[in-house]
Protein backbone atom coordinates (compact mmCIF):
# COMPACT_ATOMS: atom_id res chain seq x y z
CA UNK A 1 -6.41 -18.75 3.72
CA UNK A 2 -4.48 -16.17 1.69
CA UNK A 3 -5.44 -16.39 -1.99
CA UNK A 4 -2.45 -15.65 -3.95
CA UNK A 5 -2.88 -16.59 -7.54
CA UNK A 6 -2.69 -12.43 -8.02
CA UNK A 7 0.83 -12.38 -6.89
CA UNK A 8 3.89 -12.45 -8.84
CA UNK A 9 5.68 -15.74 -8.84
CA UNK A 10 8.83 -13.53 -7.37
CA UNK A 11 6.42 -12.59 -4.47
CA UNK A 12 5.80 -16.02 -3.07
CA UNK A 13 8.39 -17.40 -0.85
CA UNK A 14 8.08 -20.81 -0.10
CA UNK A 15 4.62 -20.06 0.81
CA UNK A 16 4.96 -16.91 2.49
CA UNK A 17 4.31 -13.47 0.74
CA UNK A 18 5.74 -10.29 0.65
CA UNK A 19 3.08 -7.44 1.30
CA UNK A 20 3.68 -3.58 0.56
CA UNK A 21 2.37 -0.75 2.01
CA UNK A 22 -0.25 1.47 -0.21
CA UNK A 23 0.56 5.10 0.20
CA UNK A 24 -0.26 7.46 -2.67
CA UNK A 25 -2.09 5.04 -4.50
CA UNK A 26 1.18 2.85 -5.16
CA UNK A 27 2.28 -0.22 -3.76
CA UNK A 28 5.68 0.89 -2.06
CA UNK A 29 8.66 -0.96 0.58
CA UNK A 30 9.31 1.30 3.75
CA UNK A 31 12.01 3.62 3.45
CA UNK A 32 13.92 2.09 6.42
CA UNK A 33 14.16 -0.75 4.26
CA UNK A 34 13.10 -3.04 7.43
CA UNK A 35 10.76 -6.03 7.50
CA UNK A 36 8.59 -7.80 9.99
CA UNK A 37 7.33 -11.10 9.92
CA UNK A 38 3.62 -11.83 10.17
CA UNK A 39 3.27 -15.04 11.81
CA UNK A 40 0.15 -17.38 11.41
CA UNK A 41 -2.51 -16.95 14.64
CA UNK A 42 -3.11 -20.66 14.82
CA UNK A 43 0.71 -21.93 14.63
CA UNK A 44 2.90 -18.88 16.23
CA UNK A 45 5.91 -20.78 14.52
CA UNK A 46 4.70 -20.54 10.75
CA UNK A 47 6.02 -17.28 9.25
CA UNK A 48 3.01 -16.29 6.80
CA UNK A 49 3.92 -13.40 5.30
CA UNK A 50 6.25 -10.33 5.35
CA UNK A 51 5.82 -6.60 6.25
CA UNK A 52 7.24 -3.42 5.26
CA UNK A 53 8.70 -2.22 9.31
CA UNK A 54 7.29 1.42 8.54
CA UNK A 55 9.25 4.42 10.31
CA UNK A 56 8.01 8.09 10.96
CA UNK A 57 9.53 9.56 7.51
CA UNK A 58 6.89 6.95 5.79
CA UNK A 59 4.35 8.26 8.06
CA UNK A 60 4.65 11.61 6.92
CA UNK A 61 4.64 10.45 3.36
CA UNK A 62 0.91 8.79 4.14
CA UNK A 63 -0.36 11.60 5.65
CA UNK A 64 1.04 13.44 3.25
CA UNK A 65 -0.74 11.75 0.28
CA UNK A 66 -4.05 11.35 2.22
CA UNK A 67 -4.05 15.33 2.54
CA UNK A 68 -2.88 15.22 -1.10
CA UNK A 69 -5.99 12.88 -1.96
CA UNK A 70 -8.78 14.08 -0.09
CA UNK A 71 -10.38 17.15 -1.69
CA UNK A 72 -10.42 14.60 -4.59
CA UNK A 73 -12.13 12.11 -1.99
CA UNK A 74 -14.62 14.78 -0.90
CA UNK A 75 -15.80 15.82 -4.47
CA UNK A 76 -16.47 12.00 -4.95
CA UNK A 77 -19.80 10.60 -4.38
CA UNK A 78 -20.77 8.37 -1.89
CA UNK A 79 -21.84 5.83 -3.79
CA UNK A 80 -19.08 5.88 -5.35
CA UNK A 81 -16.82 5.91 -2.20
CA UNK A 82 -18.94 3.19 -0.84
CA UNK A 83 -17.91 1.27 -3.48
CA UNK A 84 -14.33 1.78 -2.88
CA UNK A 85 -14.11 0.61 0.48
């Protein structure tokens, strides 16, 4: 069951949810400005939730800020990185 009292009111529609993608520590919509629909497992009809349809220019921006990110990462403890994940 997806718990979403955190979401905005303007995020729930008619029981389905929008979702972002998280690149560069920011919740952000695909640049190809495509969705998908995630459909429930149990009931291949019911449309649970939508998708950002991510293309190869937001690929490079993830890898981008994961290269950006990581000697940050690797300075981090791993407690501490344990804890993040």
């Amino acid at each position: 069951m997806t718990d979403t009292t955190t979401l905005a009111p303007s995020d729930v529609l008619g029981g389905r949810t929008d979702r972002l993608m998280w690149i560069g520590g920011q919740e952000v919509e695909s640049l190809t400005g495509e969705w998908r629909e995630v459909k429930n497992p149990a009931r291949r009809e019911t449309v649970i939730a939508r998708v950002p349809s991510a293309g190869t220019a937001d690929l490079d921006r993830a890898v981008k800020a994961a290269h950006d990110a990581f000697p940050a990462w690797r300075a981090t403890s791993p407690i501490v990185r344990a804890r993040a994940v």
